[in-house]
C-alpha atoms as a PDB file:
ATOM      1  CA  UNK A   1     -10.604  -3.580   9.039  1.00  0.00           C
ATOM      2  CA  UNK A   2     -12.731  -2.311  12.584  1.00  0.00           C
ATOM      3  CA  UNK A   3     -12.163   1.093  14.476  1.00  0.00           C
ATOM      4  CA  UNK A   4     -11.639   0.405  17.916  1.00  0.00           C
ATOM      5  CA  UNK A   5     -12.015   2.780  20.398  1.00  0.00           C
ATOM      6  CA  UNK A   6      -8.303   3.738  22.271  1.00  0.00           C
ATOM      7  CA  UNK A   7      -7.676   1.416  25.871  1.00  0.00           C
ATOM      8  CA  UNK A   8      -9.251   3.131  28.705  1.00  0.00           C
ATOM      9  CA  UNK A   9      -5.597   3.056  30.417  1.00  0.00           C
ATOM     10  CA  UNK A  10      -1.978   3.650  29.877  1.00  0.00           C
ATOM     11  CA  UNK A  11       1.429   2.972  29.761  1.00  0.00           C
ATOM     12  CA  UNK A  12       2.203   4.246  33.242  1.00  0.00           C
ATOM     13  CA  UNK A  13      -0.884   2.233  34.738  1.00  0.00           C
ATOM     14  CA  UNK A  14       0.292  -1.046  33.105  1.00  0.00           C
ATOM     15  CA  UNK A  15       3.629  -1.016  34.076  1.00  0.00           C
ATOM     16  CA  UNK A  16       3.069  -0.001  37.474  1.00  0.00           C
ATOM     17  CA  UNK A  17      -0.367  -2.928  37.640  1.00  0.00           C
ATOM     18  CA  UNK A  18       2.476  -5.365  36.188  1.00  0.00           C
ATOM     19  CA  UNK A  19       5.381  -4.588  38.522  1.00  0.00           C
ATOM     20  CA  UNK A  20       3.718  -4.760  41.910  1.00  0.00           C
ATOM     21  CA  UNK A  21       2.864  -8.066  40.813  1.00  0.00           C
ATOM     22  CA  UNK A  22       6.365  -9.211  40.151  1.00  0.00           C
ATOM     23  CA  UNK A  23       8.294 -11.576  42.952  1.00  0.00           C
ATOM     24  CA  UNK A  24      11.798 -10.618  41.338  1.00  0.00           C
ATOM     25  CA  UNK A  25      12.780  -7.418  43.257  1.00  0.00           C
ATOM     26  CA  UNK A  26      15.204  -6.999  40.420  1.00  0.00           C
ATOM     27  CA  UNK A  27      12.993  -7.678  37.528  1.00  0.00           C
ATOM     28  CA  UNK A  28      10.405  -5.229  39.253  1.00  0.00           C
ATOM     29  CA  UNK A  29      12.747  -2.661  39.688  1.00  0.00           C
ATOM     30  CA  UNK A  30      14.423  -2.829  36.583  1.00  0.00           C
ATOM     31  CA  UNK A  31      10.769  -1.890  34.945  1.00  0.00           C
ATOM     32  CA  UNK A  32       9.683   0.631  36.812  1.00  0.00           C
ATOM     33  CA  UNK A  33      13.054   2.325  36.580  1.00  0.00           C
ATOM     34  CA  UNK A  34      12.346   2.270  32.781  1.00  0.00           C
ATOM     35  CA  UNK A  35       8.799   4.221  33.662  1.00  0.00           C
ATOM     36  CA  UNK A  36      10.841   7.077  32.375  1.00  0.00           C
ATOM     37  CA  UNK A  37      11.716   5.960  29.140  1.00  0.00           C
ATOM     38  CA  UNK A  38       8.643   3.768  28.695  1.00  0.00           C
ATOM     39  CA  UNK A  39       6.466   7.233  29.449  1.00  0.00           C
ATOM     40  CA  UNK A  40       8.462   9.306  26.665  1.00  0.00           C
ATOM     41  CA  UNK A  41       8.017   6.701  24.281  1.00  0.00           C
ATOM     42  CA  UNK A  42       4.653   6.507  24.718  1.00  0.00           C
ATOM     43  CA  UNK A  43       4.167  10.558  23.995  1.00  0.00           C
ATOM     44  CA  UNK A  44       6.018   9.730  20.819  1.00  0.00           C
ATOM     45  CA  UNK A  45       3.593   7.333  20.015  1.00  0.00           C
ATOM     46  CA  UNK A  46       0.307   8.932  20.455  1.00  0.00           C
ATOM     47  CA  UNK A  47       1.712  12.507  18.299  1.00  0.00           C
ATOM     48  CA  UNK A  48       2.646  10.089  15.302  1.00  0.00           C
ATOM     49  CA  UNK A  49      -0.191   7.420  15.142  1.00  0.00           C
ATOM     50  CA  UNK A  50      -3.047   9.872  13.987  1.00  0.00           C
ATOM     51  CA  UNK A  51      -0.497  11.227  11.611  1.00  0.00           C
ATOM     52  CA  UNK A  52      -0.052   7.703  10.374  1.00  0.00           C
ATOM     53  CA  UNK A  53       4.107   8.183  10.859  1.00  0.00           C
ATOM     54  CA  UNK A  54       4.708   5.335  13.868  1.00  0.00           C
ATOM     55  CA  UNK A  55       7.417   4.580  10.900  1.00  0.00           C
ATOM     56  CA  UNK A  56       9.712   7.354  12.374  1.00  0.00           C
ATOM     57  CA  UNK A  57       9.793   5.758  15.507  1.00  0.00           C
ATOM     58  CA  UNK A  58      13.338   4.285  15.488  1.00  0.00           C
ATOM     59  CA  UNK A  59      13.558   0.499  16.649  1.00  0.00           C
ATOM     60  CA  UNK A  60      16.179   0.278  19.719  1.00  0.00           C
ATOM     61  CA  UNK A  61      18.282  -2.709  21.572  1.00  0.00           C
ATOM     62  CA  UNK A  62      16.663  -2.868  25.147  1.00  0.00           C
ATOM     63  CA  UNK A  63      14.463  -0.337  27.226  1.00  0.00           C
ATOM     64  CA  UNK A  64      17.382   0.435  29.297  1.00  0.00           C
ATOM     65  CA  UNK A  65      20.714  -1.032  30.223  1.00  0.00           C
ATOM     66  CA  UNK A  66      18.421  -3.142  32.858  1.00  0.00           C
ATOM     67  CA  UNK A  67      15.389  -3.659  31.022  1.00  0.00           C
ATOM     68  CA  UNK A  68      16.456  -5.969  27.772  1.00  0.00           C
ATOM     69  CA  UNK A  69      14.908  -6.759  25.010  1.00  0.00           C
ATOM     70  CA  UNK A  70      14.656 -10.072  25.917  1.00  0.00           C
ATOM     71  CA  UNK A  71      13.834  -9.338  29.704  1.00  0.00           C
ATOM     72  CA  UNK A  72      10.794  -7.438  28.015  1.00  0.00           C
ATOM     73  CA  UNK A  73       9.515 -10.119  26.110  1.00  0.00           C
ATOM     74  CA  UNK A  74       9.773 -12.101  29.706  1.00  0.00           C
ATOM     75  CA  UNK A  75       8.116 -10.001  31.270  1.00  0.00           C
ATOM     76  CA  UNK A  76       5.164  -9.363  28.431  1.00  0.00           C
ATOM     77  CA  UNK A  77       4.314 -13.032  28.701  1.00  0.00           C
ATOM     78  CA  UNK A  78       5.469 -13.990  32.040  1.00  0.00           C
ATOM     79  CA  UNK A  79       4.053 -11.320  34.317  1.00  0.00           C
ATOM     80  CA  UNK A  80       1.590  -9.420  31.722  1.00  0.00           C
ATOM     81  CA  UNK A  81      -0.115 -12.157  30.109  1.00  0.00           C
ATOM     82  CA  UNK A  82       0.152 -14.263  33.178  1.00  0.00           C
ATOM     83  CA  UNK A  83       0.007 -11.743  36.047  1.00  0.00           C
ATOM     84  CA  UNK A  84      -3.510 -11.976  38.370  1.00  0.00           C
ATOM     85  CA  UNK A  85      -3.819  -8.311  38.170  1.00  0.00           C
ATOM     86  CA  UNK A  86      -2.707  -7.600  34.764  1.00  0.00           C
ATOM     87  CA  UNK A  87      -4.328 -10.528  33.092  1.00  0.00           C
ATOM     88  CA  UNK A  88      -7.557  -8.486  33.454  1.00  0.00           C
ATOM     89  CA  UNK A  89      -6.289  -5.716  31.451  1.00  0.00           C
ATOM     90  CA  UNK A  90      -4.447  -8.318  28.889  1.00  0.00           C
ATOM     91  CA  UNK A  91      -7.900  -9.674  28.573  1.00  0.00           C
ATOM     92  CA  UNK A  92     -10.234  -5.616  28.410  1.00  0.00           C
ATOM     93  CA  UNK A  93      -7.754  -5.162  25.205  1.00  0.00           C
ATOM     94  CA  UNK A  94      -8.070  -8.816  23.665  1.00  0.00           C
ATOM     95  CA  UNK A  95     -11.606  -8.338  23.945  1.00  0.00           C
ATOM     96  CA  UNK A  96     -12.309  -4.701  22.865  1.00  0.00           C
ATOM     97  CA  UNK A  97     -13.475  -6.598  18.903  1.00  0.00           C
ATOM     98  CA  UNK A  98     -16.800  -6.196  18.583  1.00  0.00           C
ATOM     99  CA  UNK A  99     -18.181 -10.396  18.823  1.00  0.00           C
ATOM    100  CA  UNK A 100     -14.711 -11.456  19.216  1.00  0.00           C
ATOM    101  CA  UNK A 101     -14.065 -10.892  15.990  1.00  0.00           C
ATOM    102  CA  UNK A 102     -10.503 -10.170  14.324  1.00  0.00           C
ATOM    103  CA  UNK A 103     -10.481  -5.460  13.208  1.00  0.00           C
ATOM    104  CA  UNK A 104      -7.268  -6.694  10.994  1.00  0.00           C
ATOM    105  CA  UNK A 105      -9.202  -8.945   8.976  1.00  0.00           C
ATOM    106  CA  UNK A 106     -12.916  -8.406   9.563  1.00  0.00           C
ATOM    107  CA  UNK A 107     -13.296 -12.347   9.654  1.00  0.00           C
ATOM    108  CA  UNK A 108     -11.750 -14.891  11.986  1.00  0.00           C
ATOM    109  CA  UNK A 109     -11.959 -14.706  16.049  1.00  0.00           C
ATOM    110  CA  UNK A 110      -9.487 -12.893  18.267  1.00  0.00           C
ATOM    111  CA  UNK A 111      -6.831 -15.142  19.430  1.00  0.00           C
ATOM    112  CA  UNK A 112      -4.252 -13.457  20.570  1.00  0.00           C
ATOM    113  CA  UNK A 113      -2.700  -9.772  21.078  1.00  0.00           C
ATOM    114  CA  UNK A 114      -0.625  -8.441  18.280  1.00  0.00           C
ATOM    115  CA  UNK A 115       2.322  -5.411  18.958  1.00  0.00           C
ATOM    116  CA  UNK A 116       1.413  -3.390  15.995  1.00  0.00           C
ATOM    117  CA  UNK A 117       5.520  -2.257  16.923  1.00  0.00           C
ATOM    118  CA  UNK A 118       7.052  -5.644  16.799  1.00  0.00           C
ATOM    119  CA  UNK A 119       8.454  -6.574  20.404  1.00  0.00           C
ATOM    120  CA  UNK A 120      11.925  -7.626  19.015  1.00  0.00           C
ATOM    121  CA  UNK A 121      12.362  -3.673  17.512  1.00  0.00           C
ATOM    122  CA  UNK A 122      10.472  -1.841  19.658  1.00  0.00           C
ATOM    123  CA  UNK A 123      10.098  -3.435  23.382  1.00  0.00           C
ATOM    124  CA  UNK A 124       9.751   0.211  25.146  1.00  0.00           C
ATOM    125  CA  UNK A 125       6.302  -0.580  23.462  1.00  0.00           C
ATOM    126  CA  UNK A 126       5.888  -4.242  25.050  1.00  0.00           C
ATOM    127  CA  UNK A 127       3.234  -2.915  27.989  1.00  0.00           C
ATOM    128  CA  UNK A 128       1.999   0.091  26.197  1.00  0.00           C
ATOM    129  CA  UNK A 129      -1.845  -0.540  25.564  1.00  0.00           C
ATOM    130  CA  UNK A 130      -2.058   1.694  21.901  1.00  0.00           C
ATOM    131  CA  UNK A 131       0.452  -0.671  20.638  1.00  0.00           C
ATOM    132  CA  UNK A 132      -1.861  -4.071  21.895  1.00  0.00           C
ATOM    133  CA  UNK A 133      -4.481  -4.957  19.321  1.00  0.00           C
ATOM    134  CA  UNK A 134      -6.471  -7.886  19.498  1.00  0.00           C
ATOM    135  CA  UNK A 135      -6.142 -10.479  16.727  1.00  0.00           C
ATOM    136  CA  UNK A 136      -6.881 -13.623  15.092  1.00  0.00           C
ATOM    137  CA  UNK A 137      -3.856 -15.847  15.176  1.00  0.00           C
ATOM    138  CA  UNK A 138      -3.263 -15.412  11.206  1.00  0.00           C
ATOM    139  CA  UNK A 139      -3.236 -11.848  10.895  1.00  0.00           C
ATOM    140  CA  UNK A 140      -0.854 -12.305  13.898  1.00  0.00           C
ATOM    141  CA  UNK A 141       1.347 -14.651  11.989  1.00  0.00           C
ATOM    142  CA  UNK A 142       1.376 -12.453   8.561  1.00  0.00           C
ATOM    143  CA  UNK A 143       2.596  -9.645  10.462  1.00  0.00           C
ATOM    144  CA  UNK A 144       5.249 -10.843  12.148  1.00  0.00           C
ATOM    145  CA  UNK A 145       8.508 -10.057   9.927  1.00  0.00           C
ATOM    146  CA  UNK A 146       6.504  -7.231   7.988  1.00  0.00           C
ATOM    147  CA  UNK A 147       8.582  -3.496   9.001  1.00  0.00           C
ATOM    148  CA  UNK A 148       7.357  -0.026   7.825  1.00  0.00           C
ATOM    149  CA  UNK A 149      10.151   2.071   6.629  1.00  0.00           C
ATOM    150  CA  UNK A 150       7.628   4.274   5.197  1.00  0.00           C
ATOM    151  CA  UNK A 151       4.242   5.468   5.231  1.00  0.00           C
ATOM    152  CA  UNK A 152       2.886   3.247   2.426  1.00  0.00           C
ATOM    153  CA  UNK A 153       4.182  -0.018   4.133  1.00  0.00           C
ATOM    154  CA  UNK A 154       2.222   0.365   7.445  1.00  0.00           C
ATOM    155  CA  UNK A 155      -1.037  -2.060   7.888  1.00  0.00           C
ATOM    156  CA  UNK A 156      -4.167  -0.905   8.900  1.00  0.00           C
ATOM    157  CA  UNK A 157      -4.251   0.730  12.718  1.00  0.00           C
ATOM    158  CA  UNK A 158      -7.567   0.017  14.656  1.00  0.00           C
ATOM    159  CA  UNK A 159      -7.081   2.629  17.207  1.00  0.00           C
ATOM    160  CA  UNK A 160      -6.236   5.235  14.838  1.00  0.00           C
ATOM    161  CA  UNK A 161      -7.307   4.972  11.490  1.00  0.00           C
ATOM    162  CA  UNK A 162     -10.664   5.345  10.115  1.00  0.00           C
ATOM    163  CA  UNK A 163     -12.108   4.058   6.949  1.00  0.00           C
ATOM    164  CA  UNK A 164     -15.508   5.757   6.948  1.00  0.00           C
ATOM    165  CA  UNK A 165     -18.377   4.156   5.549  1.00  0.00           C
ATOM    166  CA  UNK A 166     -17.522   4.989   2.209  1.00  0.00           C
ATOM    167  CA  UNK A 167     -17.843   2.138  -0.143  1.00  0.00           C
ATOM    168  CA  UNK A 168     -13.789   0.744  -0.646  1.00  0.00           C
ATOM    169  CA  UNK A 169     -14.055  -3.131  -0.957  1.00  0.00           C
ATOM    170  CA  UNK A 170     -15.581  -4.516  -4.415  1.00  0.00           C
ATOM    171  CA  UNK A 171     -15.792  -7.712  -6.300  1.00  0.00           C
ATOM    172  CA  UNK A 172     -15.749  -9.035  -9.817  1.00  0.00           C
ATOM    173  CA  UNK A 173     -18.055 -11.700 -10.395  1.00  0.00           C
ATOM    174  CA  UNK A 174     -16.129 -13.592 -13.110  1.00  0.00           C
ATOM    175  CA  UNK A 175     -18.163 -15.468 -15.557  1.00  0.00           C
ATOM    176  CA  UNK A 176     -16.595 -19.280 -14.835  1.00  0.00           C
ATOM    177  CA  UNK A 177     -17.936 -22.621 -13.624  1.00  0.00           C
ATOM    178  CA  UNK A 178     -18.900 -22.314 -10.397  1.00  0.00           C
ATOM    179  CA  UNK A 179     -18.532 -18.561 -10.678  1.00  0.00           C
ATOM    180  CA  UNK A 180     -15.236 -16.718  -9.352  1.00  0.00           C
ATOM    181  CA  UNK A 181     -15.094 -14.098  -7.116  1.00  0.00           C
ATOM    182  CA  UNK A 182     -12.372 -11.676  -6.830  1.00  0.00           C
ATOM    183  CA  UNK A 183     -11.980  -9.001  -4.308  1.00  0.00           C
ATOM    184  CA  UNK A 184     -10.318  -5.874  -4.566  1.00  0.00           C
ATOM    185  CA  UNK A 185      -9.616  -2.489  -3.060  1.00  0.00           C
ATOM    186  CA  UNK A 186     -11.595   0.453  -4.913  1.00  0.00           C
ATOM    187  CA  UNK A 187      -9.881   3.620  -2.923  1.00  0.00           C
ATOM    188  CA  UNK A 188     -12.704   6.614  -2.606  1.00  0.00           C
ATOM    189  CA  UNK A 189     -11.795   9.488  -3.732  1.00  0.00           C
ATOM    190  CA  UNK A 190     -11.504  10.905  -0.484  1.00  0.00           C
ATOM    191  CA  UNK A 191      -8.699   9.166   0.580  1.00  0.00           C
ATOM    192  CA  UNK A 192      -5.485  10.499   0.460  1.00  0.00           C
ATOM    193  CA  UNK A 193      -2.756   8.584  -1.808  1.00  0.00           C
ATOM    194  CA  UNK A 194      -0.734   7.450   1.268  1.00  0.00           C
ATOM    195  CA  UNK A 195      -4.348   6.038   2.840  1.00  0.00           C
ATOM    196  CA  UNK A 196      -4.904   4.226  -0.443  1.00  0.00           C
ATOM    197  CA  UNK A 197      -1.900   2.928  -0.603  1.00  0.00           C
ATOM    198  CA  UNK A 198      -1.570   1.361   3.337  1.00  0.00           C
ATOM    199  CA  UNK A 199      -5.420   0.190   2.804  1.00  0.00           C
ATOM    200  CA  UNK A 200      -3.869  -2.300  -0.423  1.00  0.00           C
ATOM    201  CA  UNK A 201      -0.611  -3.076   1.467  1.00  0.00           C
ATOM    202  CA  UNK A 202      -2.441  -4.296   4.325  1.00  0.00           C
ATOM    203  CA  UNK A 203      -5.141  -6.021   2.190  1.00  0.00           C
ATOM    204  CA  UNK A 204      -2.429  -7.916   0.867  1.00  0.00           C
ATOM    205  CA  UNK A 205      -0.089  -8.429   3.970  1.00  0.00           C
ATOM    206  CA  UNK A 206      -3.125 -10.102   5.795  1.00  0.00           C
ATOM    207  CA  UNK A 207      -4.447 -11.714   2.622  1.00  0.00           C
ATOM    208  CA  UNK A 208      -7.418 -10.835   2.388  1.00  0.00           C
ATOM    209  CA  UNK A 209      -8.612 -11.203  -1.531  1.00  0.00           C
ATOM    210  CA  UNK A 210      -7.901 -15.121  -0.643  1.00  0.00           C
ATOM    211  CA  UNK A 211      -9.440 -15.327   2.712  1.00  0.00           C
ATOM    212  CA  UNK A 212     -12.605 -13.283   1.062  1.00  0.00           C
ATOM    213  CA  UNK A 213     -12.901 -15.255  -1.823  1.00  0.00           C
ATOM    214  CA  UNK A 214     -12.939 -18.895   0.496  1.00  0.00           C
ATOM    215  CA  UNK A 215     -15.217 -17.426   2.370  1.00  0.00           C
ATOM    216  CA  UNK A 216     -17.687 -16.227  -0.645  1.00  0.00           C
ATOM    217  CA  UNK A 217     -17.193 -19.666  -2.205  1.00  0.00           C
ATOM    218  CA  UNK A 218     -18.685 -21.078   0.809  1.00  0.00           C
ATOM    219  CA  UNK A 219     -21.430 -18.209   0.789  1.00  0.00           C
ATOM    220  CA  UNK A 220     -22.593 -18.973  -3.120  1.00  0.00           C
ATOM    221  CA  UNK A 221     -23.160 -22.816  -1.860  1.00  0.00           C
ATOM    222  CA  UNK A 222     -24.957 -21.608   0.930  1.00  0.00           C
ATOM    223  CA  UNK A 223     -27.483 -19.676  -1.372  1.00  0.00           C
ATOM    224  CA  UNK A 224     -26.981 -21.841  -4.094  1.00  0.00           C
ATOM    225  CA  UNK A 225     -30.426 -24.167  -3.644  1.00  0.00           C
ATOM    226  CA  UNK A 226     -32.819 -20.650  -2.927  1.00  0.00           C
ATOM    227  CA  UNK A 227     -31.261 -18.911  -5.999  1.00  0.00           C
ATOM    228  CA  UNK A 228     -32.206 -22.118  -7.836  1.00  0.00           C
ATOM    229  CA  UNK A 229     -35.952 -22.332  -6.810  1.00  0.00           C
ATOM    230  CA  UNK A 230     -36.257 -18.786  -6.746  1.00  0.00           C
ATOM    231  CA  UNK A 231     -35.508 -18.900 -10.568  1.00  0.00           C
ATOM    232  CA  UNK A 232     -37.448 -21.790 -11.404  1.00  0.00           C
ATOM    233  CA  UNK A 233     -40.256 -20.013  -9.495  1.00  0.00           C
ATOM    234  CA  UNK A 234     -39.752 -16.061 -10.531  1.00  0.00           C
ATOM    235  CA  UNK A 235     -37.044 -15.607 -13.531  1.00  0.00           C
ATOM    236  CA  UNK A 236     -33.693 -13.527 -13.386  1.00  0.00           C
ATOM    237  CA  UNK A 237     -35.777 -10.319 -11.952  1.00  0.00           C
ATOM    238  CA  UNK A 238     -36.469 -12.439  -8.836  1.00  0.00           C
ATOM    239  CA  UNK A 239     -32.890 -13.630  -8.203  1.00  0.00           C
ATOM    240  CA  UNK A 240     -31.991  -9.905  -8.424  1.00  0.00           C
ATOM    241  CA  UNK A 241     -34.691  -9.332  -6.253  1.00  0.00           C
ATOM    242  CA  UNK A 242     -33.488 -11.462  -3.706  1.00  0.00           C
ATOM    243  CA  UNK A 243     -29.452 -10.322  -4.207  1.00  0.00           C
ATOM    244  CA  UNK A 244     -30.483  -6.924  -3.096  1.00  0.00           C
ATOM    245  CA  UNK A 245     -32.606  -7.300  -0.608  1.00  0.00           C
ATOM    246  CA  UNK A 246     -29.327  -9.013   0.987  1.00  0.00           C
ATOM    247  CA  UNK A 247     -27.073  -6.625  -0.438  1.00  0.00           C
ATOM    248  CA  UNK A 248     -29.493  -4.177   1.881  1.00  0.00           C
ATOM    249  CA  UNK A 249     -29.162  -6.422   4.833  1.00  0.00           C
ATOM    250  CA  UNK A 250     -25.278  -6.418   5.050  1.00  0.00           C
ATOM    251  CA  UNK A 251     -25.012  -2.823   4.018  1.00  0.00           C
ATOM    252  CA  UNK A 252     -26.930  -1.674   6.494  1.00  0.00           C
ATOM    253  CA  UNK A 253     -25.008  -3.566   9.450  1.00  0.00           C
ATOM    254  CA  UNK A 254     -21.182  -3.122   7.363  1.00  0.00           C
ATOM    255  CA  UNK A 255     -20.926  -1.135   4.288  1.00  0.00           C
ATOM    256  CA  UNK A 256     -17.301  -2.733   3.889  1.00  0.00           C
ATOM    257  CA  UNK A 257     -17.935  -5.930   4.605  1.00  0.00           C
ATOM    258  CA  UNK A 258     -17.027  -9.171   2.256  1.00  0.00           C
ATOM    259  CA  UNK A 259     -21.013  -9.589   2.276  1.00  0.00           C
ATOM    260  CA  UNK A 260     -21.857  -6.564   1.289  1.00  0.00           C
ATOM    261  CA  UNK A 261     -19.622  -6.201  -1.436  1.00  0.00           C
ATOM    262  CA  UNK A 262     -20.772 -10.116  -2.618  1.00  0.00           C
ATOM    263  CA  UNK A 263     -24.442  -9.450  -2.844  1.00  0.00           C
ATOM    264  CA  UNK A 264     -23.574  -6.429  -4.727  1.00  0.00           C
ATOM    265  CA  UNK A 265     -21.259  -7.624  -7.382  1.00  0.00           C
ATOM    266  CA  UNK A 266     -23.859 -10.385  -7.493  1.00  0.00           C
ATOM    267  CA  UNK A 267     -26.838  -8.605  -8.019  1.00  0.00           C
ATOM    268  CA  UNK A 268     -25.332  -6.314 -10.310  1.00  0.00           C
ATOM    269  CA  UNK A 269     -23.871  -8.902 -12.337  1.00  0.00           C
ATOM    270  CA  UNK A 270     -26.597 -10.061 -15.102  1.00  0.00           C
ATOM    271  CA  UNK A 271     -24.546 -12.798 -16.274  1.00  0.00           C
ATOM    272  CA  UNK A 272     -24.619 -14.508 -12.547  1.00  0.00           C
ATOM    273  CA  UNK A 273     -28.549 -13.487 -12.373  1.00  0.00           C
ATOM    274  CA  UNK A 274     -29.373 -15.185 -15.646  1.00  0.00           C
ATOM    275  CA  UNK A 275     -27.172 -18.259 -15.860  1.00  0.00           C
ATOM    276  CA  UNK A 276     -24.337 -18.261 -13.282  1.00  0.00           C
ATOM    277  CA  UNK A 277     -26.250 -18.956 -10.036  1.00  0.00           C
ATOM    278  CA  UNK A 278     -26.980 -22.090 -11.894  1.00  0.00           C
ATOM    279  CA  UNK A 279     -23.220 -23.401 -11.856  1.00  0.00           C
ATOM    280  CA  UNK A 280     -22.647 -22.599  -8.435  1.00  0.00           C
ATOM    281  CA  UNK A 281     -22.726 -26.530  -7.790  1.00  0.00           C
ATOM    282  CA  UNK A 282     -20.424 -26.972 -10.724  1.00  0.00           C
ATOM    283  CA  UNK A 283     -17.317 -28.471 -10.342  1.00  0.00           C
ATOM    284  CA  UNK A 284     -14.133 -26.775 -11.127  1.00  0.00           C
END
């Protein structure tokens, strides 16, 4: 979950980029007569975001009586997507993640661009570049049919909300063989109750405690032969020794990251450090 810095352009700069690239006289005019309506809706957008209330913005049938919903969503992937001119700015937002990879989840590589406004309820939003956010394909996917009809139920916005670098994301090491790791969201106590509350929904719309806890599975077997030697070697001081000084290593690049909050609920865990490292080969 990644602040992103806002597109460098707008509303009125796409839409005008996308229509002088568009054969259709008709289709061209019926967007830019919607420049209007598409403006407007964009001032809504930018007051309510930082307040975290895009939920007030009322889903509609069509831009105009010309511009469709579904003549939109043509001309989002026809002429947007598609367009020579536009594909460059299609491609600036895909690839505003740092390394590629996915703000939603923290994990997989941008694959596509997801409306954070669903196209089918919102298309005055199709071209508008705050409501583009790159994505991996299956934080995409788990957003599709999800709609906010209140603070609590909106996912995590890159361009506008902020999770500090207070600590938020633990684990439980769970004493099993192999070990068990579970994820969950510790809110600071910072946060407001409505932050809190978004921060779990969209940990659990994207799934996240799953995708985390494949992903630290495939960590501990990773480690699992230097923990070994180094305890042969050193003792249970050692293998805490060695959990920190990674803990340290992923703090310092991502306090929130899955890493970070691994090597901590591993180091701190004196059941793993003693005996658990040693069933990491186990099998279930």
């Amino acid at each position: 979950m990644k602040k992103l810095a806002l597109p460098a352009f707008n509303a009125d700069y796409t839409v005008q980029t996308c229509a002088a690239g568009i054969t259709n006289p008709d289709r061209a005019q019926a967007l830019t007569g919607a420049l209007p309506v598409i403006n407007a809706a964009e001032s809504q957008y930018l007051g309510l975001a930082p307040l975290g209330e895009l939920f007030k913005i009322q889903s509609t049938d069509g831009v105009t009586p010309l511009l469709t919903t579904a003549l939109m969503g043509v001309i989002y992937k026809s002429h947007f997507v598609r367009g020579a001119a536009t594909r460059a700015l299609y491609d600036a937002i895909r690839s505003a993640s740092a390394h590629q990879i996915c703000p939603l989840c923290g994990q997989r590589i941008v694959g596509s661009v997801d409306h954070y406004l669903p196209q089918a309820l919102h298309p005055a939003f199709n071209l508008t570049p705050v409501n583009l956010v790159p994505s991996c394909l299956d934080c995409n996917k788990a957003k599709l049919a999800k709609v906010a009809t209140k603070a609590e139920e909106q996912t995590f916005h890159p361009y506008f909300d902020d999770l500090g670098t207070e600590r938020w994301l633990m684990v439980q090491i769970q004493p099993t063989s192999p070990p068990t790791i579970v994820f969950w969201v510790c809110p600071p106590a910072a946060w407001t109750a409505v932050l809190a509350q978004r921060v779990q929904h969209h940990f659990n719309v994207v799934g996240l405690a799953v995708l985390y806890a494949a992903q630290a599975a495939s960590e501990l077997a990773d480690i699992s032969y230097g923990l070994t030697e180094t305890g042969k070697a050193a003792g249970t001081q050692a293998v805490r020794e060695h959990l920190h000084d990674e803990f340290k290593s992923r703090h310092a690049r991502d306090p929130n990251s899955w890493k970070t909050a691994l090597y901590e609920g591993l180091r701190d865990s004196d059941w793993f450090c003693q005996y658990g490292y040693l069933l990491i080969e186990a099998k279930p």
